[in-house]
PDB file of N, CA and C in Angstrom:
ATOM      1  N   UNK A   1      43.957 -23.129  -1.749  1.00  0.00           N
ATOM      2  CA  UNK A   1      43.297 -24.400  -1.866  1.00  0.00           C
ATOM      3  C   UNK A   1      42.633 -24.792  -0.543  1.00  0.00           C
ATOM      4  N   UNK A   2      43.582 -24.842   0.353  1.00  0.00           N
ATOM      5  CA  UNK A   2      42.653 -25.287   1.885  1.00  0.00           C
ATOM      6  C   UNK A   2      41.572 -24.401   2.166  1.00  0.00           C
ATOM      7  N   UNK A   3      41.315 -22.355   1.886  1.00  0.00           N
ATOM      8  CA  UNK A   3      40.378 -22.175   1.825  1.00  0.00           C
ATOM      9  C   UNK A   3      38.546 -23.100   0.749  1.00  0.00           C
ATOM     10  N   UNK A   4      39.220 -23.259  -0.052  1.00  0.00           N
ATOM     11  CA  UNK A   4      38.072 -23.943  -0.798  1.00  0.00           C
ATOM     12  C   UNK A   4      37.954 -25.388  -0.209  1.00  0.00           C
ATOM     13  N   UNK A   5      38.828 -25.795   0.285  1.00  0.00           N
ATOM     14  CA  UNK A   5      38.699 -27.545   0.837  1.00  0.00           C
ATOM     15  C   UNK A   5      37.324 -27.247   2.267  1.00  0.00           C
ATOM     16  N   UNK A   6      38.010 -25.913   2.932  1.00  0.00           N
ATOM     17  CA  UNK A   6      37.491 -26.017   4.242  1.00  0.00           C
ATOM     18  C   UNK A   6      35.852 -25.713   3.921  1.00  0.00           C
ATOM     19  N   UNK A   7      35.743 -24.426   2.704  1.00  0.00           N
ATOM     20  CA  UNK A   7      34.694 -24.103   2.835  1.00  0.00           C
ATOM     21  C   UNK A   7      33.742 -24.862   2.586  1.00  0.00           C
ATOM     22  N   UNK A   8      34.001 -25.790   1.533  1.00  0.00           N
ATOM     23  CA  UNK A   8      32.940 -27.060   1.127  1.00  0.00           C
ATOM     24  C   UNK A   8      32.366 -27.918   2.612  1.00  0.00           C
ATOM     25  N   UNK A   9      33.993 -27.948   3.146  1.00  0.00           N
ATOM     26  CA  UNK A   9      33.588 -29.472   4.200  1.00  0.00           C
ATOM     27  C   UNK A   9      32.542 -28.297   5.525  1.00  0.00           C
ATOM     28  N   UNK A  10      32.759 -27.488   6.084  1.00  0.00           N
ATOM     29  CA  UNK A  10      31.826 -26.798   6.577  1.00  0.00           C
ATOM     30  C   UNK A  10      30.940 -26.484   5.695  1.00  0.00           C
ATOM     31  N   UNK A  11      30.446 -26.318   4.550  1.00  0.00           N
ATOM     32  CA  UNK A  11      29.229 -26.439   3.744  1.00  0.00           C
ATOM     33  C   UNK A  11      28.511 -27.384   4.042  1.00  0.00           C
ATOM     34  N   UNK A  12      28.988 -28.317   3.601  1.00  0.00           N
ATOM     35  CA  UNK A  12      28.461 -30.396   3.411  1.00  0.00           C
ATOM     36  C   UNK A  12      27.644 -30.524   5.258  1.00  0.00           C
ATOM     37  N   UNK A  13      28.778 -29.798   6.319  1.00  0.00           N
ATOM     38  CA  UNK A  13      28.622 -30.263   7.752  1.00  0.00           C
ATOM     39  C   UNK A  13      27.267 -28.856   8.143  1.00  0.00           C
ATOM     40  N   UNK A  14      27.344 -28.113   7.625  1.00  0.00           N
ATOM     41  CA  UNK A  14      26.005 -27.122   7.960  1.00  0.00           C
ATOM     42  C   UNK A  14      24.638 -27.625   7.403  1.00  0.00           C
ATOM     43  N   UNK A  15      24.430 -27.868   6.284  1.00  0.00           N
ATOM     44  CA  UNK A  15      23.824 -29.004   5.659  1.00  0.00           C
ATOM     45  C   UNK A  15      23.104 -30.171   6.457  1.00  0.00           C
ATOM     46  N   UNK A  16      24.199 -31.207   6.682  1.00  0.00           N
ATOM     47  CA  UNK A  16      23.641 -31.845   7.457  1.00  0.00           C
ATOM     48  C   UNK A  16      22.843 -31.708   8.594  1.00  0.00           C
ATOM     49  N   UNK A  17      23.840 -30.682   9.656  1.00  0.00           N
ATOM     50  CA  UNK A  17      22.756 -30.247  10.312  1.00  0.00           C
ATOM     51  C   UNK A  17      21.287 -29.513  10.186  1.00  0.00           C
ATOM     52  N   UNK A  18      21.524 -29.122   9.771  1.00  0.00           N
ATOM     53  CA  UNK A  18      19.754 -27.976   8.835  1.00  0.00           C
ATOM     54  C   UNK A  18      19.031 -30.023   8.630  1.00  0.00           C
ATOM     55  N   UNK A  19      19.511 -30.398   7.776  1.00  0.00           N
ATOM     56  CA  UNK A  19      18.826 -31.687   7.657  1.00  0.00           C
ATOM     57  C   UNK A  19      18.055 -32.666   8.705  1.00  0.00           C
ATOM     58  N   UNK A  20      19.247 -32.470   9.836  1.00  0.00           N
ATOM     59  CA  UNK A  20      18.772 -33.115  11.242  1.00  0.00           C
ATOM     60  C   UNK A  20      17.658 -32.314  11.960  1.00  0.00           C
ATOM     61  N   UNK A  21      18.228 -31.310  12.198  1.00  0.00           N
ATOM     62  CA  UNK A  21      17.775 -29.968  12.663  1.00  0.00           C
ATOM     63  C   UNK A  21      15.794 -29.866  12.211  1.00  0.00           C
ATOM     64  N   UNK A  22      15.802 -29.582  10.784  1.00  0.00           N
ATOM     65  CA  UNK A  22      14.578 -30.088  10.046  1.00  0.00           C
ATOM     66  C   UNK A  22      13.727 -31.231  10.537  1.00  0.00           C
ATOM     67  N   UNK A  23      14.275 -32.542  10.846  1.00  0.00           N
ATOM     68  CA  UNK A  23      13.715 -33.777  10.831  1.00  0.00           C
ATOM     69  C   UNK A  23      13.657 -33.484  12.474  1.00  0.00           C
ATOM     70  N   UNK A  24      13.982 -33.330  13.206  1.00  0.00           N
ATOM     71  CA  UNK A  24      14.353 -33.382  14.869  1.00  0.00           C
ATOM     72  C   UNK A  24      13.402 -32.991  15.296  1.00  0.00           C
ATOM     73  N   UNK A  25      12.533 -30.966  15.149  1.00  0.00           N
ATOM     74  CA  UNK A  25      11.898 -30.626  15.321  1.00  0.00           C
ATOM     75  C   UNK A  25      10.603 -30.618  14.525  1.00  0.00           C
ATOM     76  N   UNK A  26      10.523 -31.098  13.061  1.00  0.00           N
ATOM     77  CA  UNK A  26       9.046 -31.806  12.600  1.00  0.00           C
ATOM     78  C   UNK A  26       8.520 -32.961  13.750  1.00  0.00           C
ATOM     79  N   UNK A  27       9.492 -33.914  14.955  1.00  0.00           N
ATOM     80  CA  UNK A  27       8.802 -34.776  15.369  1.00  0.00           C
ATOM     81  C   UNK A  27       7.532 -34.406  16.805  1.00  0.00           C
ATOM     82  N   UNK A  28       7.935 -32.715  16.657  1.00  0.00           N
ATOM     83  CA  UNK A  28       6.762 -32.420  17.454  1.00  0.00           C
ATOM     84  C   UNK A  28       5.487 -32.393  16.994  1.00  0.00           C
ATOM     85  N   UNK A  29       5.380 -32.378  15.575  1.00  0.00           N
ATOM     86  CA  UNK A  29       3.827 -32.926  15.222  1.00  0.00           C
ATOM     87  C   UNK A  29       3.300 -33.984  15.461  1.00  0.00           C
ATOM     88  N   UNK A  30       4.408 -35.231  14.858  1.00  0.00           N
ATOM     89  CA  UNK A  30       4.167 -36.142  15.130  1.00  0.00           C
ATOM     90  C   UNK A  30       3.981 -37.262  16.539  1.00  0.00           C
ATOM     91  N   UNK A  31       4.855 -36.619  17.043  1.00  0.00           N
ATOM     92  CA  UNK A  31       5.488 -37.901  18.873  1.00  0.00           C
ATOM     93  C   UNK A  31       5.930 -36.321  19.691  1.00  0.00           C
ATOM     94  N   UNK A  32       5.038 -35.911  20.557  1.00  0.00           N
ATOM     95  CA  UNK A  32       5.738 -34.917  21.439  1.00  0.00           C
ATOM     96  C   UNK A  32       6.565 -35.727  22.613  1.00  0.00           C
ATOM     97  N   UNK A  33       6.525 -36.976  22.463  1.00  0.00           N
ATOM     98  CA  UNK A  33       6.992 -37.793  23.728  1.00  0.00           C
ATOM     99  C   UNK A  33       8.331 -38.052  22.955  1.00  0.00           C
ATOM    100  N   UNK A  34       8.458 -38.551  21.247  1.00  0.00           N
ATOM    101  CA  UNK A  34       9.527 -38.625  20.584  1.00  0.00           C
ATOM    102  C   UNK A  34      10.138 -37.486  20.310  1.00  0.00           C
ATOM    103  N   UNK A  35       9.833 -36.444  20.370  1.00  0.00           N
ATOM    104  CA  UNK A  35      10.445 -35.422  20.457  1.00  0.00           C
ATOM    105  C   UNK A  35      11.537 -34.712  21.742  1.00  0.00           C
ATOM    106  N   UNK A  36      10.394 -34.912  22.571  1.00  0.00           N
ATOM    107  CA  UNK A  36      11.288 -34.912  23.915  1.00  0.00           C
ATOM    108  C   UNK A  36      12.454 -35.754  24.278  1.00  0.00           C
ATOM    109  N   UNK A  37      12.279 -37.055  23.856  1.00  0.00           N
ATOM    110  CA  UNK A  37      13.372 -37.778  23.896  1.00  0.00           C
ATOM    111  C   UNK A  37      14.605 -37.599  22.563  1.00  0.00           C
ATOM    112  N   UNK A  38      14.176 -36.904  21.773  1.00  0.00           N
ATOM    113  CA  UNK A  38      15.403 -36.993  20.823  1.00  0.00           C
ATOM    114  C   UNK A  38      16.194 -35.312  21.667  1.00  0.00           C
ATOM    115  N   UNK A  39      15.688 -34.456  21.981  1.00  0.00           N
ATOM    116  CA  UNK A  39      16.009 -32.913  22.951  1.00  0.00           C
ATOM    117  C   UNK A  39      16.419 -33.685  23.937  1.00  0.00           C
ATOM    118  N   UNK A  40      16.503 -34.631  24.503  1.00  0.00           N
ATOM    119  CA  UNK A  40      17.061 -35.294  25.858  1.00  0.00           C
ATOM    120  C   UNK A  40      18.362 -35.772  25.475  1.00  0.00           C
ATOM    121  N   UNK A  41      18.311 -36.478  24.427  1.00  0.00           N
ATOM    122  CA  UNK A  41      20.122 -36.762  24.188  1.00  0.00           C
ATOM    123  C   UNK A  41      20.519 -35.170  23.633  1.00  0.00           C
ATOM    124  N   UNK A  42      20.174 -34.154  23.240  1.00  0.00           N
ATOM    125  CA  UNK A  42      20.940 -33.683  23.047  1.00  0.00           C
ATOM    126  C   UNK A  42      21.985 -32.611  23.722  1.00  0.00           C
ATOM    127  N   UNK A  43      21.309 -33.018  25.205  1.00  0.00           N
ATOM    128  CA  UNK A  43      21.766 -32.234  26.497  1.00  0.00           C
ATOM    129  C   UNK A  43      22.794 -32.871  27.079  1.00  0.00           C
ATOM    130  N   UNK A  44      23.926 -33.844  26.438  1.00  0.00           N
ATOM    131  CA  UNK A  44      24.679 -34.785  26.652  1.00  0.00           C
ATOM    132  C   UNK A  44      26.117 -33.714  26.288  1.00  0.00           C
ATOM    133  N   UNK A  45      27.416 -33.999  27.001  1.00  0.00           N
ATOM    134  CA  UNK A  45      28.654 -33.814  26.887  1.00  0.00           C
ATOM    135  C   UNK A  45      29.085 -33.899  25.179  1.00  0.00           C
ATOM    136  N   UNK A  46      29.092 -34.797  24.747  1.00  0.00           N
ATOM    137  CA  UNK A  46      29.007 -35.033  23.199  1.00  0.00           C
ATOM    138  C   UNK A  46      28.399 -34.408  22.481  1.00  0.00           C
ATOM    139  N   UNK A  47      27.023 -33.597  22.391  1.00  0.00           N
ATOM    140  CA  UNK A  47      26.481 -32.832  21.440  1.00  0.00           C
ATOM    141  C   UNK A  47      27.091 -31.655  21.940  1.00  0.00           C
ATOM    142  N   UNK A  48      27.336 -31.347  23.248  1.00  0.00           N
ATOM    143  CA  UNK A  48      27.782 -29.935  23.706  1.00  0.00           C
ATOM    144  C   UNK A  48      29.075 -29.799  22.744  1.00  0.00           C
ATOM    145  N   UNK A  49      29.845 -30.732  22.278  1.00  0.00           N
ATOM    146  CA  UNK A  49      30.743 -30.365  21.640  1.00  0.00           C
ATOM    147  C   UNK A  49      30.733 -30.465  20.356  1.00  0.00           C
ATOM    148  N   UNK A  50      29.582 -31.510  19.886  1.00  0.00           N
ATOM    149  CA  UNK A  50      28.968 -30.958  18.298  1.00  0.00           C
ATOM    150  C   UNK A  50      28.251 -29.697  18.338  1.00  0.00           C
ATOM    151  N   UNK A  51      27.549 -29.181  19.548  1.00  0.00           N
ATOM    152  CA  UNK A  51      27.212 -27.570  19.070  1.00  0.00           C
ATOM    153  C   UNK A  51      28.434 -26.838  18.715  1.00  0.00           C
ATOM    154  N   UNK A  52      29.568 -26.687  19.524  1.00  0.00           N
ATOM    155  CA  UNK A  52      30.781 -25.995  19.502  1.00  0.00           C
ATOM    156  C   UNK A  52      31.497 -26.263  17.904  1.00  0.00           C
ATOM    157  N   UNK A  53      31.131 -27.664  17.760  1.00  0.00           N
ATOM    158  CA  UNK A  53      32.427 -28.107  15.974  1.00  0.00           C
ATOM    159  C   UNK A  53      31.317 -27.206  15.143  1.00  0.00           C
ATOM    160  N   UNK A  54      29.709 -27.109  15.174  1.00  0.00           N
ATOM    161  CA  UNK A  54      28.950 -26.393  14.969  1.00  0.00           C
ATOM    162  C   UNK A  54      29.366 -24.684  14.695  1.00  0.00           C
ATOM    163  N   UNK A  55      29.313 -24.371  15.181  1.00  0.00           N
ATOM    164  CA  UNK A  55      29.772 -22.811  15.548  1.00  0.00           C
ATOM    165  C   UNK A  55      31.303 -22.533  15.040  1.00  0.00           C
ATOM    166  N   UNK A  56      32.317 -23.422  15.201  1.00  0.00           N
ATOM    167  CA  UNK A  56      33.187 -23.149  14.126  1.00  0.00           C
ATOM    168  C   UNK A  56      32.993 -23.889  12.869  1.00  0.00           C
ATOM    169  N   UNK A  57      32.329 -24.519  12.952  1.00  0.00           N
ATOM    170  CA  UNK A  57      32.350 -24.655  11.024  1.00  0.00           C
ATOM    171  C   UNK A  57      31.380 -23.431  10.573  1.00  0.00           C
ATOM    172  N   UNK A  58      30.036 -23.093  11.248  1.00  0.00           N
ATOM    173  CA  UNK A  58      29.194 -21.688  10.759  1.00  0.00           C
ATOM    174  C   UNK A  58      29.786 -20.393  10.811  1.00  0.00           C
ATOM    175  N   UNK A  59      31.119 -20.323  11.473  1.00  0.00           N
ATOM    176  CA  UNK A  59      31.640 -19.239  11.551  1.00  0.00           C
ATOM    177  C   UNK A  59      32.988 -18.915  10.569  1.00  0.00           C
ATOM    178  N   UNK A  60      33.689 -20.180  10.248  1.00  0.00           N
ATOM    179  CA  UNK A  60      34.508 -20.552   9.642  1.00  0.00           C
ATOM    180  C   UNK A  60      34.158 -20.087   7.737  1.00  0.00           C
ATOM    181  N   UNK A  61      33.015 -20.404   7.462  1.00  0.00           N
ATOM    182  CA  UNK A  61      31.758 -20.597   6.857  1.00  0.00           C
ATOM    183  C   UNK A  61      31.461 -19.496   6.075  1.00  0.00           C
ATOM    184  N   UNK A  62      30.651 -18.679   7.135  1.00  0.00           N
ATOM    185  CA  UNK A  62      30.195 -17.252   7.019  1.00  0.00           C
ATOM    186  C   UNK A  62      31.051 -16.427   6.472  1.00  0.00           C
ATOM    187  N   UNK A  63      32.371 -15.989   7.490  1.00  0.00           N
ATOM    188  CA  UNK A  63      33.507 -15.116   7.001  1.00  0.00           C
ATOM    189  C   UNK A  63      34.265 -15.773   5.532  1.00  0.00           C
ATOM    190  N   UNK A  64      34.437 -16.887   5.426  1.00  0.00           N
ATOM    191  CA  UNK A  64      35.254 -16.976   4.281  1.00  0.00           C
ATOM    192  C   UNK A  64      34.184 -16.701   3.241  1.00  0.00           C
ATOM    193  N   UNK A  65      32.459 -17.186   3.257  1.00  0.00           N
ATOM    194  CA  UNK A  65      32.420 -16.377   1.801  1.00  0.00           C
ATOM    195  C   UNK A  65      32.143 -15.214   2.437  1.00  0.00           C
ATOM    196  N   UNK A  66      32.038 -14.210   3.048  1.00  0.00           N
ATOM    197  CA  UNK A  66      32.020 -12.754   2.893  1.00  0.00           C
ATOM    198  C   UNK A  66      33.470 -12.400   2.100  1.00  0.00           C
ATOM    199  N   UNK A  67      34.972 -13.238   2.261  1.00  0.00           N
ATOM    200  CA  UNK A  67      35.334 -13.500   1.155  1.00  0.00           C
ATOM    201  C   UNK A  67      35.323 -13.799  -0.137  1.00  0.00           C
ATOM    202  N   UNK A  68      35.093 -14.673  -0.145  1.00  0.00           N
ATOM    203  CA  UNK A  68      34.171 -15.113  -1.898  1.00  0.00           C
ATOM    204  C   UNK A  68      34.051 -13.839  -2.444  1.00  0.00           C
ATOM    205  N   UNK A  69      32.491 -13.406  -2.198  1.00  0.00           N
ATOM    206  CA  UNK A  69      31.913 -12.303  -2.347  1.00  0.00           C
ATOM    207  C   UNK A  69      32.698 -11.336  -2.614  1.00  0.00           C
ATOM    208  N   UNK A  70      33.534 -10.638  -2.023  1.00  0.00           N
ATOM    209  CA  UNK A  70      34.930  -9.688  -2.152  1.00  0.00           C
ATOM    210  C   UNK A  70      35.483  -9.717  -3.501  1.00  0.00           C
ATOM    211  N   UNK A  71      36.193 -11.506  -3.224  1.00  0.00           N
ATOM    212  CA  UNK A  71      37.036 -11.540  -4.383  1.00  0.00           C
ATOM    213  C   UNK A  71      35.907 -11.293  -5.666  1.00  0.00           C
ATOM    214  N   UNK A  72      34.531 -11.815  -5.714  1.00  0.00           N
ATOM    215  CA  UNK A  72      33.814 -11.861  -7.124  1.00  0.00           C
ATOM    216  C   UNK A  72      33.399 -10.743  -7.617  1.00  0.00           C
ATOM    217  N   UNK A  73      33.390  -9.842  -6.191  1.00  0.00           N
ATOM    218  CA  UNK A  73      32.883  -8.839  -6.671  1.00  0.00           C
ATOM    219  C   UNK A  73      33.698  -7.343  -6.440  1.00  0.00           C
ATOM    220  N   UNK A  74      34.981  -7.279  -5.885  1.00  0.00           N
ATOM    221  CA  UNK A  74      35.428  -6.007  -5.650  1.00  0.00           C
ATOM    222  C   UNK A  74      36.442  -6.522  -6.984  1.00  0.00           C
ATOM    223  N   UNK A  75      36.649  -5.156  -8.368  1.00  0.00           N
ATOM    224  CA  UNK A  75      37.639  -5.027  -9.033  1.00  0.00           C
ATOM    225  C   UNK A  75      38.891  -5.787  -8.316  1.00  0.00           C
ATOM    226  N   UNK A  76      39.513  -5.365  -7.307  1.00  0.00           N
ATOM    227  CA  UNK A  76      40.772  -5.679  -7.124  1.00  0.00           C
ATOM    228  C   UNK A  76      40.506  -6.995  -5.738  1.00  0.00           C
ATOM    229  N   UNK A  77      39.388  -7.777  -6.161  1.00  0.00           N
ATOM    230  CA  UNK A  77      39.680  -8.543  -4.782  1.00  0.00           C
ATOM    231  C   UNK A  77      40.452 -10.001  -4.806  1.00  0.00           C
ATOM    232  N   UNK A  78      40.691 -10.177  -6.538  1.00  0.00           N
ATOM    233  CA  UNK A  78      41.948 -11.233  -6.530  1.00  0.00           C
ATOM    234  C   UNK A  78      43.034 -10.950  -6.110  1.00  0.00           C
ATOM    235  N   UNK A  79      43.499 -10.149  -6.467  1.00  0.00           N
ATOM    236  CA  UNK A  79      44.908  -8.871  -5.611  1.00  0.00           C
ATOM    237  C   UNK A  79      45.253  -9.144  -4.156  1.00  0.00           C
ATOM    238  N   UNK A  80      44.062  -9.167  -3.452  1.00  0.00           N
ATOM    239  CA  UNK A  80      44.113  -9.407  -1.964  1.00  0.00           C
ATOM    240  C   UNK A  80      43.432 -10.455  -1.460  1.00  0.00           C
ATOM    241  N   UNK A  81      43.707 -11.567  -1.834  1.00  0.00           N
ATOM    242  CA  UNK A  81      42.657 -12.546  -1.843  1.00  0.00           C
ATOM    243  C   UNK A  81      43.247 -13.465  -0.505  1.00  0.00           C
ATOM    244  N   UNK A  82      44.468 -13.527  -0.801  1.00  0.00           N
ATOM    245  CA  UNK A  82      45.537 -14.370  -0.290  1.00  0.00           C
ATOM    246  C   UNK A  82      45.224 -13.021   1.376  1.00  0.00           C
ATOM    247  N   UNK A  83      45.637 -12.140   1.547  1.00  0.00           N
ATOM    248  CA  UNK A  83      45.214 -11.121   2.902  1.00  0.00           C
ATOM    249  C   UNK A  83      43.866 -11.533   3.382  1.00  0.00           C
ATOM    250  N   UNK A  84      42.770 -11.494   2.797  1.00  0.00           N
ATOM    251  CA  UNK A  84      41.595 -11.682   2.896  1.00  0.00           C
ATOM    252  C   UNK A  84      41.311 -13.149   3.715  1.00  0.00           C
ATOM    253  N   UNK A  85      42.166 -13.591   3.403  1.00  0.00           N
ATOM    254  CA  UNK A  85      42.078 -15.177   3.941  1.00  0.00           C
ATOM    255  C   UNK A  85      42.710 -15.071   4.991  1.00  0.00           C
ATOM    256  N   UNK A  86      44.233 -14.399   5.152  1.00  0.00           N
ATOM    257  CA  UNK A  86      44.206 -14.486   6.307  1.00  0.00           C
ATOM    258  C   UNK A  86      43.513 -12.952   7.861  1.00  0.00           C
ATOM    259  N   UNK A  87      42.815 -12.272   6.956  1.00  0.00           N
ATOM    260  CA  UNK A  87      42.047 -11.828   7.771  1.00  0.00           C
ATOM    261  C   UNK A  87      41.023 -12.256   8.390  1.00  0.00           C
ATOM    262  N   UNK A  88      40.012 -13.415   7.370  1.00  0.00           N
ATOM    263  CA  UNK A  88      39.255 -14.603   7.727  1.00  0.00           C
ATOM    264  C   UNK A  88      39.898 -15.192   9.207  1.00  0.00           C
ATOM    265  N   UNK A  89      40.894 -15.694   9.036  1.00  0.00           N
ATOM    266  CA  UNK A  89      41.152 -16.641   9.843  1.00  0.00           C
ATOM    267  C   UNK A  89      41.492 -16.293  11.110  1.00  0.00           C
ATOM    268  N   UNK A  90      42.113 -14.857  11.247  1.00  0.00           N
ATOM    269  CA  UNK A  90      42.602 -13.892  12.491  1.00  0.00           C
ATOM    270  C   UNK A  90      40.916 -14.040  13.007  1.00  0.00           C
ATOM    271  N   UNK A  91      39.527 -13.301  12.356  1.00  0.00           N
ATOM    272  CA  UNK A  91      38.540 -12.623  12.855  1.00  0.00           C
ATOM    273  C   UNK A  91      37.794 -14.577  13.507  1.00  0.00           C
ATOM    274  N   UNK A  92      38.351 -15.358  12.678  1.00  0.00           N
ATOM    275  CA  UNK A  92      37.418 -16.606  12.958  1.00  0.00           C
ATOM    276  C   UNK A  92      38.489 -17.220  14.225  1.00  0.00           C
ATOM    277  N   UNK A  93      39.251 -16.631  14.730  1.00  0.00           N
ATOM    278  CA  UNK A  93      40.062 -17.634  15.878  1.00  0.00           C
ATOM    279  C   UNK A  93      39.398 -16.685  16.771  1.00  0.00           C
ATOM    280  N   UNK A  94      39.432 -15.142  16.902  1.00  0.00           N
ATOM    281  CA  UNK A  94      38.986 -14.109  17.651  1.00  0.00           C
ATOM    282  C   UNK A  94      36.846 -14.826  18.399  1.00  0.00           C
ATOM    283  N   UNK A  95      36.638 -15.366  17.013  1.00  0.00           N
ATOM    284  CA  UNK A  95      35.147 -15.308  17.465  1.00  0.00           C
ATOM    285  C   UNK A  95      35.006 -16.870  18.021  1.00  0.00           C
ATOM    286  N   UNK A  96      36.167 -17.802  17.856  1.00  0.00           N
ATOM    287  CA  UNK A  96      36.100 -18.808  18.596  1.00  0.00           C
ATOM    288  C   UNK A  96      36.516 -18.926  20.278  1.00  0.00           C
ATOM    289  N   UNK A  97      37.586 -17.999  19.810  1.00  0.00           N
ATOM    290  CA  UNK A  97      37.984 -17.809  21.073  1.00  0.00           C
ATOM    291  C   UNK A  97      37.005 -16.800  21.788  1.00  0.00           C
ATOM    292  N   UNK A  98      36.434 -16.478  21.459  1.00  0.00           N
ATOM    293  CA  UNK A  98      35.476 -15.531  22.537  1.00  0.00           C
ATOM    294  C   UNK A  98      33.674 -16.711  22.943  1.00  0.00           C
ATOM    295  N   UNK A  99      33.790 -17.850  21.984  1.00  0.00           N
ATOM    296  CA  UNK A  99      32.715 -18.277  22.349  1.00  0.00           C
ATOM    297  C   UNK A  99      33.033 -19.645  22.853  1.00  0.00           C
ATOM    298  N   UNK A 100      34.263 -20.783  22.442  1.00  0.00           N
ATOM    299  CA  UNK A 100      34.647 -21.551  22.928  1.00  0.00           C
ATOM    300  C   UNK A 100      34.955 -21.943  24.407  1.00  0.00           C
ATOM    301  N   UNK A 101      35.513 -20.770  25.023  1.00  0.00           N
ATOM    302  CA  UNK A 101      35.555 -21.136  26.747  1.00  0.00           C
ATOM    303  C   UNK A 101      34.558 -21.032  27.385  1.00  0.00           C
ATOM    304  N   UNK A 102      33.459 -20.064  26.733  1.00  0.00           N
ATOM    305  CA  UNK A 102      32.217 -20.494  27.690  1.00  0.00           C
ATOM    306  C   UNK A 102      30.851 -21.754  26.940  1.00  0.00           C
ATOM    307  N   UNK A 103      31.163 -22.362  26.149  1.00  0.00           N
ATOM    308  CA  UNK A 103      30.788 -23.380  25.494  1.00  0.00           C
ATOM    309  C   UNK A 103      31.236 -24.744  26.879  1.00  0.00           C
ATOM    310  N   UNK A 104      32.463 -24.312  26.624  1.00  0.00           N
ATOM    311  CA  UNK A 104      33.019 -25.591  26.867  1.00  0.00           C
ATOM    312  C   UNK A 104      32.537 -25.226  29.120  1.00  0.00           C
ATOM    313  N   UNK A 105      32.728 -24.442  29.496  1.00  0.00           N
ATOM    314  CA  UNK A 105      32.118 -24.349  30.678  1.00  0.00           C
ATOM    315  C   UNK A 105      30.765 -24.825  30.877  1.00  0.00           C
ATOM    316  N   UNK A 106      29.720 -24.413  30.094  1.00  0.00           N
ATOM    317  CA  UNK A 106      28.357 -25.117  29.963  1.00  0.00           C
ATOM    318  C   UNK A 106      28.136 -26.344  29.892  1.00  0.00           C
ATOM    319  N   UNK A 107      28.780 -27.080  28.957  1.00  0.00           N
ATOM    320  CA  UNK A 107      28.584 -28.397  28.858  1.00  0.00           C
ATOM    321  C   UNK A 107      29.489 -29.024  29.920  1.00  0.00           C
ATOM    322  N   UNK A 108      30.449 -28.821  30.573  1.00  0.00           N
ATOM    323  CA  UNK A 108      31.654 -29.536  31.726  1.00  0.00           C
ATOM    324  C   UNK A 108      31.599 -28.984  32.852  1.00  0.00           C
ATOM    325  N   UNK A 109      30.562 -27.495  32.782  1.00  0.00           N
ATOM    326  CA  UNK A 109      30.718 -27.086  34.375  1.00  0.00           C
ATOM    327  C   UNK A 109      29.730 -27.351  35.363  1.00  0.00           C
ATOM    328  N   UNK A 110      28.083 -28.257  34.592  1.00  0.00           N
ATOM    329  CA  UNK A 110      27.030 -28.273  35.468  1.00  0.00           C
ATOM    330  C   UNK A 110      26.417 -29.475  35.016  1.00  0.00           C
TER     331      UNK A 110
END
C-alpha cells in the first residue's frame, strides 16, 4: 500500500512541477526582465531544497514504476513484487545518498 500511496504523491508533486516549470520559462517570451526575476528567487536556500525533495520524489518515482512495469508485465512479477519494492527502495536511498550531500553542499556551501 505505501508503495502506491508514495507513487501517486510523487506523481501529483512531479506534475506540479512540469506545471511551474512550463509557466516559469514561457515568461521569457513574454517579460525577459520577469523572467529573470522569477530564476532569481530560485537561487535561494529554500528552492535548493525543493530541487533536492525534487530529485527524490523523480527518483523515488522512476524506480518504483520500472516496478509496476515488472509486476504487469513479467509472468511471475506478482511473486516478487513485495522484493521488488524493497529493491526499489535499497537502489533509491543508494541514488539519494550519492546526490544529496553534494546538493546540500551547493546550496549551504557558497
Amino acid at each position: 500500500m505505501w508503495s502506491w500511496v508514495l507513487h501517486r504523491i510523487t506523481g501529483v508533486a512531479i506534475y506540479f512541477f512540469l506545471l511551474v516549470h512550463i509557466l516559469d520559462t514561457s515568461l521569457v517570451r513574454l517579460s525577459p526582465e520577469a523572467y529573470n526575476a522569477v530564476i532569481g528567487t530560485y537561487k535561494t536556500p529554500i528552492m535548493g531544497l525543493g530541487e533536492l525533495a525534487l530529485v527524490i520524489a523523480i527518483g523515488y518515482h522512476a524506480l518504483n514504476g520500472l516496478r509496476i512495469i515488472l509486476i504487469d508485465f513479467w509472468s511471475v512479477g506478482t511473486r516478487y513484487q513485495k522484493l521488488m519494492w524493497y529493491i526499489v527502495l535499497i537502489l533509491w536511498v543508494i541514488l539519494i545518498a550519492g546526490f544529496a550531500p553534494r546538493q546540500l553542499m551547493h546550496v549551504f556551501g557558497s
